[in-house]
Protein backbone atom coordinates (compact mmCIF):
# COMPACT_ATOMS: atom_id res chain seq x y z
CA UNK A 1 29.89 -38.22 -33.33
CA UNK A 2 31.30 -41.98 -34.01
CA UNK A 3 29.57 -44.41 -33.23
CA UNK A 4 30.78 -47.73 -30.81
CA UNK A 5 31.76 -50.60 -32.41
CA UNK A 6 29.39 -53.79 -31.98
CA UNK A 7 31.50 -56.94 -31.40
CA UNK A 8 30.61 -60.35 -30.42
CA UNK A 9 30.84 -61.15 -27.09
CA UNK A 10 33.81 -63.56 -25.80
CA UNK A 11 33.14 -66.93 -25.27
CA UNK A 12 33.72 -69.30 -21.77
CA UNK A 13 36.45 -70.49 -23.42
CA UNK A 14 38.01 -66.50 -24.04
CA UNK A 15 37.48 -65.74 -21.16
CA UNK A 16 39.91 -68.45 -19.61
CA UNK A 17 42.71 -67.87 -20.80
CA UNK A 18 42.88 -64.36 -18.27
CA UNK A 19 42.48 -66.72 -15.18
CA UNK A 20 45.79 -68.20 -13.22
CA UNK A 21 46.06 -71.81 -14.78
CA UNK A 22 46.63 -72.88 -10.84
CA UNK A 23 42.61 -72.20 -10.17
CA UNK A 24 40.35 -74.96 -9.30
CA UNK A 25 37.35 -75.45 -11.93
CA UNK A 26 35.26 -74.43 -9.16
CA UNK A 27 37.40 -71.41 -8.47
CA UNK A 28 37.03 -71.00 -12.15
CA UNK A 29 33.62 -71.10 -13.31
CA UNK A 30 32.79 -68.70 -9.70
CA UNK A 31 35.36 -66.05 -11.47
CA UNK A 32 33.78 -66.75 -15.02
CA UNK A 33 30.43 -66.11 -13.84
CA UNK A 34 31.71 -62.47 -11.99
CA UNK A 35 33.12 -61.63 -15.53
CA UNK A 36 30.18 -62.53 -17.29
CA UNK A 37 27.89 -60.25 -15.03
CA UNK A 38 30.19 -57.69 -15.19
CA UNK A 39 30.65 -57.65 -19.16
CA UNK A 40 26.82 -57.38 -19.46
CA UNK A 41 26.98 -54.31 -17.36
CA UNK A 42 29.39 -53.14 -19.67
CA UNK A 43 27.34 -53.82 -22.89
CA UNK A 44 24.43 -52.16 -20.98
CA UNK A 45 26.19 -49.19 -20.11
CA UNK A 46 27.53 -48.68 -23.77
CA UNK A 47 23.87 -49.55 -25.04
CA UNK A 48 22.40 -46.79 -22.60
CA UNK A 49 25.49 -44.18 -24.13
CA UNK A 50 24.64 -45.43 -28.12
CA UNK A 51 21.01 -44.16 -27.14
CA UNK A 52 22.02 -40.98 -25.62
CA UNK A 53 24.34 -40.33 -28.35
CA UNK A 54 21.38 -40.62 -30.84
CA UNK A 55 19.15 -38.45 -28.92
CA UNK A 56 21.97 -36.03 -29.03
CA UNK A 57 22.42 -36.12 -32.61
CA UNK A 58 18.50 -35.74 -32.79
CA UNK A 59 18.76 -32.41 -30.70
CA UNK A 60 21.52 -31.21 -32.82
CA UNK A 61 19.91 -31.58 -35.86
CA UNK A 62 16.83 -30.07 -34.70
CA UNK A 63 18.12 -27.17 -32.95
CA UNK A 64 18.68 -24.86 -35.84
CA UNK A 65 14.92 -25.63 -37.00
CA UNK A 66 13.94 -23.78 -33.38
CA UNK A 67 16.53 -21.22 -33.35
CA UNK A 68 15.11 -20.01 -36.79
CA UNK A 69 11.92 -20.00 -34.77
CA UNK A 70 12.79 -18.21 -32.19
CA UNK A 71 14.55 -15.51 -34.87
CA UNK A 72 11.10 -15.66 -36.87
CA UNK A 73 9.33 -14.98 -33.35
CA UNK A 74 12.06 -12.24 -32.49
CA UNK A 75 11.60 -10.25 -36.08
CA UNK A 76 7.45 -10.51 -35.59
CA UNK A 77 7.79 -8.97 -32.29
CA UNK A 78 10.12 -6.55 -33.51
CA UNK A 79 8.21 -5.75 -36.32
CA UNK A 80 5.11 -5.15 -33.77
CA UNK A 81 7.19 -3.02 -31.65
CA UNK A 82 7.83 -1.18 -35.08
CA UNK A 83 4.24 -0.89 -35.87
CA UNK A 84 3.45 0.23 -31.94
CA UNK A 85 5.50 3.03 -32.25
CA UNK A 86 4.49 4.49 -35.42
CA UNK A 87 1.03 3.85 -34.05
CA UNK A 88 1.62 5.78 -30.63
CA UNK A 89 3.28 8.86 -32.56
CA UNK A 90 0.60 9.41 -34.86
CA UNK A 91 -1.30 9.49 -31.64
CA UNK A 92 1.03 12.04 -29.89
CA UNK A 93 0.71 13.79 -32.99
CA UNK A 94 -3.41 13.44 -33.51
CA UNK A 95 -2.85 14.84 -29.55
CA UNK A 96 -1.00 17.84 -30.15
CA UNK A 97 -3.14 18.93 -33.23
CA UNK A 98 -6.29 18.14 -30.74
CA UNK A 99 -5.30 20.23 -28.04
CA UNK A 100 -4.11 23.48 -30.95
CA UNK A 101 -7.72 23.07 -31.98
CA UNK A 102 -8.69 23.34 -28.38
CA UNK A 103 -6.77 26.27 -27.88
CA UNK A 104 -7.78 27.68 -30.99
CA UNK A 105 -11.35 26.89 -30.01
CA UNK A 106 -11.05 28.47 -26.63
CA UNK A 107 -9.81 31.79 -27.70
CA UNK A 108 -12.91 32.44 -30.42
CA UNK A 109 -15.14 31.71 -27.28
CA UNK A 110 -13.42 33.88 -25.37
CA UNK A 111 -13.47 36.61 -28.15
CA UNK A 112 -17.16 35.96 -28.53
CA UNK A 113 -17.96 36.49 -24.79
CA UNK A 114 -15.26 39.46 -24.46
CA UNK A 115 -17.45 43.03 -24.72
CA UNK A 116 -17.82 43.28 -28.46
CA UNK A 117 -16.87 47.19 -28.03
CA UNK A 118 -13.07 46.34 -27.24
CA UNK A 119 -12.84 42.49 -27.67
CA UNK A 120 -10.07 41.99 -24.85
CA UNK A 121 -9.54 45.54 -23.67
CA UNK A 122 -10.06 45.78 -20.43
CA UNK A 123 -10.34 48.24 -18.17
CA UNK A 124 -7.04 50.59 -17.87
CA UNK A 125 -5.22 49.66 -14.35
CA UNK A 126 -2.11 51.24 -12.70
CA UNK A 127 1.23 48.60 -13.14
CA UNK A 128 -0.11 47.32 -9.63
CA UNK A 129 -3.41 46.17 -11.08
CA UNK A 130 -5.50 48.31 -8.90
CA UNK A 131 -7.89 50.86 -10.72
CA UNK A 132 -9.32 53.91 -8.56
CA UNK A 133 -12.49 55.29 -10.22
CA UNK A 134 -14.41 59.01 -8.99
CA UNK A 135 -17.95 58.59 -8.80
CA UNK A 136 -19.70 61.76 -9.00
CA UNK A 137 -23.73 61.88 -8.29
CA UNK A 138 -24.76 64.48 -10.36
CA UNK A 139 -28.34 66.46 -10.69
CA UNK A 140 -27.73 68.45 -14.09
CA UNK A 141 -30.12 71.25 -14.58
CA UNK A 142 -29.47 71.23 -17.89
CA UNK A 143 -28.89 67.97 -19.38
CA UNK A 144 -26.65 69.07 -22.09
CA UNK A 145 -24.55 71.30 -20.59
CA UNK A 146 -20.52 70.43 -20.54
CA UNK A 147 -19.28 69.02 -17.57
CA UNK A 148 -16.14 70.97 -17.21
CA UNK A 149 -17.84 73.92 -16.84
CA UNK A 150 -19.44 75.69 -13.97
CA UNK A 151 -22.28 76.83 -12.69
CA UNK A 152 -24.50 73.94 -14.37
CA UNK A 153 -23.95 71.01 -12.30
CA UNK A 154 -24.23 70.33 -8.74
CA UNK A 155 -22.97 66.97 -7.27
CA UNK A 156 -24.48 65.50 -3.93
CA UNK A 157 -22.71 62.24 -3.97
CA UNK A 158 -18.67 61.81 -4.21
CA UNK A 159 -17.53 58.50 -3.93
CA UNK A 160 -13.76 56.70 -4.48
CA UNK A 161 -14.05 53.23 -5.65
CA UNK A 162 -10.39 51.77 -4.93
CA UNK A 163 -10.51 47.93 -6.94
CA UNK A 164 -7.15 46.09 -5.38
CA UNK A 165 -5.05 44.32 -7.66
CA UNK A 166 -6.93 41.13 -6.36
CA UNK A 167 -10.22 42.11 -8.10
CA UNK A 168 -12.04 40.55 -5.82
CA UNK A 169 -13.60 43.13 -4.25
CA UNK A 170 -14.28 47.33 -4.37
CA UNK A 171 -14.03 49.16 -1.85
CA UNK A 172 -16.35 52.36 -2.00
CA UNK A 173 -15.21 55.88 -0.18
CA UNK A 174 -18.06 58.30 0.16
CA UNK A 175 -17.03 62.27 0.81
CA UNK A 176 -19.57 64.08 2.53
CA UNK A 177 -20.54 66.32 0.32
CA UNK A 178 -20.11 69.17 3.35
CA UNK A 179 -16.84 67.97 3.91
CA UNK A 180 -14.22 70.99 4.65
CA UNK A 181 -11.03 71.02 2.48
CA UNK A 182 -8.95 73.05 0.04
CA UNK A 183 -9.97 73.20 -3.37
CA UNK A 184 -7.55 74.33 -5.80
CA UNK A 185 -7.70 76.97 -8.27
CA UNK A 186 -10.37 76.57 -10.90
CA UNK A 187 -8.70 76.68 -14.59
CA UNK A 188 -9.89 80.19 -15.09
CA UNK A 189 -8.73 81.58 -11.87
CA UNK A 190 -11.99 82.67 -11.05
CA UNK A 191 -12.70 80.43 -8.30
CA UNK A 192 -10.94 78.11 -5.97
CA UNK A 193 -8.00 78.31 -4.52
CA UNK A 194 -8.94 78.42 -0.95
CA UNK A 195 -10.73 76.00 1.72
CA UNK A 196 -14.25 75.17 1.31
CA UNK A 197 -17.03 72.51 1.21
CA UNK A 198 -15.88 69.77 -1.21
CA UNK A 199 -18.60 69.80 -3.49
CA UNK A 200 -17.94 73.21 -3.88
CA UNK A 201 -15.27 72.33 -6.36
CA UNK A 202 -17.59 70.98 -8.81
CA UNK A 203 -19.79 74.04 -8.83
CA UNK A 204 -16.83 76.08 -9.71
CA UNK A 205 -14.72 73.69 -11.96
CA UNK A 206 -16.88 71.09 -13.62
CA UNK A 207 -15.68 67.15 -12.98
CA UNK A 208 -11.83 68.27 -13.60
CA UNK A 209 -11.48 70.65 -10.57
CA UNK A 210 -13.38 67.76 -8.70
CA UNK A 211 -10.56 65.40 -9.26
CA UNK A 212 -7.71 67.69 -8.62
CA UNK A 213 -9.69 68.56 -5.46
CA UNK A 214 -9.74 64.54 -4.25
CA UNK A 215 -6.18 63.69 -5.65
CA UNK A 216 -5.22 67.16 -3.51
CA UNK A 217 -6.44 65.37 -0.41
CA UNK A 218 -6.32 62.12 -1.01
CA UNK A 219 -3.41 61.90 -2.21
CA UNK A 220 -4.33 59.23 -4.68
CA UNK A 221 -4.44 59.14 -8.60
CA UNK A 222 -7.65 58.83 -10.09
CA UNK A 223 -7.75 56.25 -13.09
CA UNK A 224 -11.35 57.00 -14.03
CA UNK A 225 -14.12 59.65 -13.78
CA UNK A 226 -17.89 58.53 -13.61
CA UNK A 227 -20.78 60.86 -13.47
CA UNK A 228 -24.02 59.49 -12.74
CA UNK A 229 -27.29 61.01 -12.64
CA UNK A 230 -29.65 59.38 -10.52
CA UNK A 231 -32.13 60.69 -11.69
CA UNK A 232 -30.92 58.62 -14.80
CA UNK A 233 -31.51 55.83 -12.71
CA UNK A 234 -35.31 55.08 -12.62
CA UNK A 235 -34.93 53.70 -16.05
CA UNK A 236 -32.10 51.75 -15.04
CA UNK A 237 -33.92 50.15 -11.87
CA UNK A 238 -37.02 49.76 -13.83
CA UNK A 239 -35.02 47.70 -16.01
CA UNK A 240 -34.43 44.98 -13.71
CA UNK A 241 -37.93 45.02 -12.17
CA UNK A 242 -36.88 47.24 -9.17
CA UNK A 243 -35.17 46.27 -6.05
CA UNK A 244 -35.91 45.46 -2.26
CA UNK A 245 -34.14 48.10 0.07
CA UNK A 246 -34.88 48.20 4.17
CA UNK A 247 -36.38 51.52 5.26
CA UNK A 248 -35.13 52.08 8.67
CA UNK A 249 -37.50 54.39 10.03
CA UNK A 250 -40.81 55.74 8.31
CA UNK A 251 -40.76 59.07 6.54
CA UNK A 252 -42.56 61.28 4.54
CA UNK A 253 -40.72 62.72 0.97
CA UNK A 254 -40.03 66.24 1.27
CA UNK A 255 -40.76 65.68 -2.44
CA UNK A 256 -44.01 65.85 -4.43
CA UNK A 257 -46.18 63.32 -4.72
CA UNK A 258 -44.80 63.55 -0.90
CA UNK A 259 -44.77 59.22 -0.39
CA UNK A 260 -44.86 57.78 2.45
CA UNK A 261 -41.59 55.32 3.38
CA UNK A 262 -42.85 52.74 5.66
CA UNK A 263 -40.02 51.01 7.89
CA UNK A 264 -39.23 47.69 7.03
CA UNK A 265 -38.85 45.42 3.80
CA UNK A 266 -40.12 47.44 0.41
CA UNK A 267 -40.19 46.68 -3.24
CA UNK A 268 -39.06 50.23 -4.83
CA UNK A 269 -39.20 50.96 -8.56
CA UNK A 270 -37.21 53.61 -9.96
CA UNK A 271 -39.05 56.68 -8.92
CA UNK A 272 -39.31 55.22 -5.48
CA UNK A 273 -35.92 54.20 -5.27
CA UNK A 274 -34.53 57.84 -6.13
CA UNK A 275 -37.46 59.68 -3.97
CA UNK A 276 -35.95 57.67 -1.16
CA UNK A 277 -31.99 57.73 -1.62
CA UNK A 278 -33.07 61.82 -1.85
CA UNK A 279 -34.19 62.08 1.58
CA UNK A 280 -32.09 63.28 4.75
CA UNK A 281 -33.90 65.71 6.54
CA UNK A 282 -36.32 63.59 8.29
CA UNK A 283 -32.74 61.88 9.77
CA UNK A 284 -30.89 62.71 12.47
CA UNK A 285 -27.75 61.93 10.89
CA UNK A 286 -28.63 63.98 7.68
CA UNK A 287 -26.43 63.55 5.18
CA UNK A 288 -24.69 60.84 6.48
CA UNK A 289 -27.98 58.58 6.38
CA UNK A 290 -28.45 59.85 2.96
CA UNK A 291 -24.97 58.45 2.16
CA UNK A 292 -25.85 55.09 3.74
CA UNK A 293 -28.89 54.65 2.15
CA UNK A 294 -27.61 55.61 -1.36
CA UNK A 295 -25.00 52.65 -0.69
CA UNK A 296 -27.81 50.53 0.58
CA UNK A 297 -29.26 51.56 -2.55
CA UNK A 298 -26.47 50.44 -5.29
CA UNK A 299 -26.06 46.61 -3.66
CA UNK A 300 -29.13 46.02 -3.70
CA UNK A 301 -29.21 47.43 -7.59
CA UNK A 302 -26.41 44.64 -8.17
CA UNK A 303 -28.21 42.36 -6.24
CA UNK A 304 -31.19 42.53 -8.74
CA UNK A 305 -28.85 42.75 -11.47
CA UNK A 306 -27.11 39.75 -10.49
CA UNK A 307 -30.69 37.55 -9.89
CA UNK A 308 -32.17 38.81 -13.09
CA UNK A 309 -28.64 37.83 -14.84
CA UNK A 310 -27.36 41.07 -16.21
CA UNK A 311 -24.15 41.02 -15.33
CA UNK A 312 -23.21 37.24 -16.34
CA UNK A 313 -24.71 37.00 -20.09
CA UNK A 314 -23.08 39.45 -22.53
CA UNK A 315 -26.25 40.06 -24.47
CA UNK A 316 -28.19 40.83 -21.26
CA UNK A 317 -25.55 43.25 -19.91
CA UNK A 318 -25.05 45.12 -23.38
CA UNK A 319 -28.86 45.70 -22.99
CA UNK A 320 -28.25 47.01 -19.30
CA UNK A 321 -25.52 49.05 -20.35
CA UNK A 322 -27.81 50.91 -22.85
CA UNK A 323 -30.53 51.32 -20.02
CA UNK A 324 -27.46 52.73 -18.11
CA UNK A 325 -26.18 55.45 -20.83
CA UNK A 326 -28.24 57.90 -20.19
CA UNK A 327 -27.80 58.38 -16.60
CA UNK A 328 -24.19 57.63 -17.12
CA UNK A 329 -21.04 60.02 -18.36
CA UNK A 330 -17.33 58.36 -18.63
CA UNK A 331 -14.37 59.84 -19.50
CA UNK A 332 -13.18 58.32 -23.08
CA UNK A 333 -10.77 55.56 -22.25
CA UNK A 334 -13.34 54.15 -19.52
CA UNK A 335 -15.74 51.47 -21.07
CA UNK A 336 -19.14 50.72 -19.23
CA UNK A 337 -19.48 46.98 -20.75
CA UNK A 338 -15.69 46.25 -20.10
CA UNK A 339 -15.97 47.42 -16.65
CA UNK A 340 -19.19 44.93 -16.07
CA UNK A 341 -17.73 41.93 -17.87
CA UNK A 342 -14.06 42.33 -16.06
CA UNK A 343 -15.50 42.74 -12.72
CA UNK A 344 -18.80 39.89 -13.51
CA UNK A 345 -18.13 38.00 -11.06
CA UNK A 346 -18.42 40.33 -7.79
CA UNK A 347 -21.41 40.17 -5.61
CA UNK A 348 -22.88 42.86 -3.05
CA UNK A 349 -21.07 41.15 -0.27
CA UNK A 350 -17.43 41.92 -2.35
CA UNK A 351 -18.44 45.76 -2.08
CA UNK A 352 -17.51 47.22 1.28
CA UNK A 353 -18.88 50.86 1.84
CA UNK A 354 -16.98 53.18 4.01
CA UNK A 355 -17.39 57.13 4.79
CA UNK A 356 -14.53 59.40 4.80
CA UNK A 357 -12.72 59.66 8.64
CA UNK A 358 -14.30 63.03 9.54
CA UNK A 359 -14.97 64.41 13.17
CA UNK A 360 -18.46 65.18 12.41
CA UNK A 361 -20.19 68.46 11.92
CA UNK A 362 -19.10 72.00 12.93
CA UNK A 363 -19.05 75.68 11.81
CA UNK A 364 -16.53 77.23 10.03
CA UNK A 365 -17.33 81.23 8.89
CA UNK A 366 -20.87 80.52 9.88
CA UNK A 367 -21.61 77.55 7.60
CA UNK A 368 -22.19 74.44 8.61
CA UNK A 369 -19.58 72.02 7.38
CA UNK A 370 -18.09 68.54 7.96
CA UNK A 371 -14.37 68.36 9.69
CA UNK A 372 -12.20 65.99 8.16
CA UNK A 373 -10.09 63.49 10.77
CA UNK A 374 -7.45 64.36 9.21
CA UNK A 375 -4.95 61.84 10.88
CA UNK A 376 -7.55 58.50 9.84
CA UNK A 377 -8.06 59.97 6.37
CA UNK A 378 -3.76 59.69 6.00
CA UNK A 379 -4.07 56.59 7.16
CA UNK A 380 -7.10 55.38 4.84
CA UNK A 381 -5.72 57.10 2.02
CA UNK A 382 -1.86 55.38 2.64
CA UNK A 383 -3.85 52.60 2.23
CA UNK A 384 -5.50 52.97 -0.74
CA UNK A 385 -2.30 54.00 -2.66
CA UNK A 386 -0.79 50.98 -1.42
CA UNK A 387 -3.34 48.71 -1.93
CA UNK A 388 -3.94 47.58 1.42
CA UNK A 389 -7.41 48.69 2.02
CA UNK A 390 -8.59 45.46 3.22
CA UNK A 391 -5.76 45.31 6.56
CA UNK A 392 -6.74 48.50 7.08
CA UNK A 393 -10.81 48.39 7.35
CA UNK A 394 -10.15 45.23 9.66
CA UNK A 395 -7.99 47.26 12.00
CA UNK A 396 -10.71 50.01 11.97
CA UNK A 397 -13.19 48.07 11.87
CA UNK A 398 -12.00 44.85 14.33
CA UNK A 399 -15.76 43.75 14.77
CA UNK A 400 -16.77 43.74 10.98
CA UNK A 401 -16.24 41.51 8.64
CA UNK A 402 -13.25 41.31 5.66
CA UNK A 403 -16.06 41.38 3.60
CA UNK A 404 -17.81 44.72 4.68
């Protein structure tokens, strides 16, 4: 920017020569002194614009020293914002390798809790997710003889156990063992065939004319066939230190050494236990109390099984299971330990016990026999096959719980 010229102030004298020549002197020196004031305001104005002009040049000359500043300050943060990111996706990636190890980490624990007969393989189910299992309560007089054979077993307990696709529960269908229907054909022609009490089919078939028998009036697939012998299962109630059953009324075994049941609360071991799920002669209900009691019977078994931790510690339950073999007979693609582990979690309040709809006792060609309500059963049944046990025990059952 140029600079103002400095140049000497006019004189008086200058100055006169711009006033009319007809002016007094006192005219005069009044109009030189409003000149005078007025050129120092000048000089100070152009003074005060000299300095601002230098300041100016100052600013300019400074300026690119603080815009290279601010471009230093710019590339440091940039550089920052650089180093951030390559920070945060080594993170992300530290992350994602943390949570494959996880992953990888969870599955060996679950294969090392999974039953270490099938690691995984659980339990066959229909494409709903229910399973229906036949549980057969067996007293083998021989305790090697085949079980599709007969003449060598006789079974006093039949139950269904329907599992819903929920798996939170099992419901448990007990067939009098009395109960009147038609049993098919046995496989050598022999027997069967015609209408007689259930259990009948077992003493002429083995287990497989049992099944056809229940499917026949069910109406339902079985998934699974368990035999158990109870008298098997002393040494598997001994092996959780014997349960605590309610004796409703006392009784005296029909059975040598003949004990004596007292009603109330009792600790039962497993000779006990099985001397007292026997008994239904000194009821008035018979076989029917028998039933209950043999239900009574296998919650409170889970129960103890369940306080002693059996059921929730793989090592403890593989140990169970081996207490349980012997009183125990599956068909091949049903696993004892994967049934246990799947199914861990229920509790004797998620089993819900219910007796075949039947119209109670009659005769039929002079034996005594159990007359199925046929109607309910459809009904019951119906449900089973379409999983809707649970709406239908509540409708039959309006003052019970969901839970049984």
């Amino acid at each position: 920017m140029k600079e103002f010229e400095k140049k000497p102030s006019p004189s008086r004298e200058g100055l006169s020569k711009f006033l009319p020549t007809s002016m007094s002197d006192a005219s005069m020196r009044r109009r030189l002194t409003e000149y005078e004031i007025q050129l120092q305001d000048l000089q100070s104005y152009v003074r005060s614009l000299e300095a601002e002009t230098v300041h100016l040049r100052k600013k300019i000359e400074e300026a690119p020293k603080e815009f290279m500043i601010i471009e230093n300050k710019l590339r440091e943060a940039n550089r920052q914002l650089v180093q951030a990111f390559n920070q945060n996706e080594k993170l992300v990636n530290a992350l994602y390798e943390a949570r494959e190890q996880i992953t990888a980490l969870k599955e060996e624990v679950d294969k090392l809790c999974a039953p270490p007969s099938t690691y995984g393989v659980y339990l066959s189910a229909n494409e709903d997710g229910t399973v229906n299992i036949l549980l057969l309560g067996t007293d083998s007089r021989d305790p090697d003889a085949p079980i599709d054979q007969a003449g060598k077993w006789r079974t006093d307990t039949i139950v269904l156990m329907h599992i819903p696709a929920s798996h939170d529960k099992a419901y448990l269908i007990s067939f009098p063992r009395d109960l009147w229907v038609h049993v098919p054909a046995s496989k050598d022609g022999q027997f069967g065939n015609t209408m007689a009490k259930i259990n009948a089919a077992y003493a002429w078939g083995g287990a497989p004319l049992m099944v056809q028998t229940v499917e026949e009036y069910t109406g339902v697939r079985m998934d699974h066939v368990v035999l158990i012998d109870f008298g098997g299962f002393v040494k598997v109630t001994d092996a959780v230190g014997g349960v605590d059953m309610n004796v409703e009324r006392t009784i005296t075994s029909i059975h040598k050494p003949h004990r004596k049941f007292t009603k109330g609360m009792n600790h039962f071991d497993g000779a006990e236990a099985l001397d007292y799920i026997r008994q239904r002669k000194q009821f008035p209900n018979g076989d029917f109390t028998r039933m209950k009691n043999q239900q009574l019977f296998l919650k409170a078994l889970l129960d103890k099984a369940v306080s002693v931790g059996t059921v929730t510690n793989i090592g403890a339950l593989k140990d169970f299971v081996t207490s349980v073999a012997d009183a125990i007979v599956v068909d091949q693609s049903f696993s004892l330990i994967d049934l246990g582990w799947q199914f861990r979690s229920l509790r004797s309040e998620n089993l819900v016990f219910m007796i075949s709809p039947h119209n109670g006792t009659g005769t039929v060609d002079g034996q005594s026999v159990v007359l199925s309500d046929r109607e309910k059963a459809l009904g019951l049944y119906d449900a089973v096959a379409k999983d809707t046990v649970g709406a239908w025990y509540a409708q039959a059952n309006p003052s019970s719980e969901a839970g049984g």
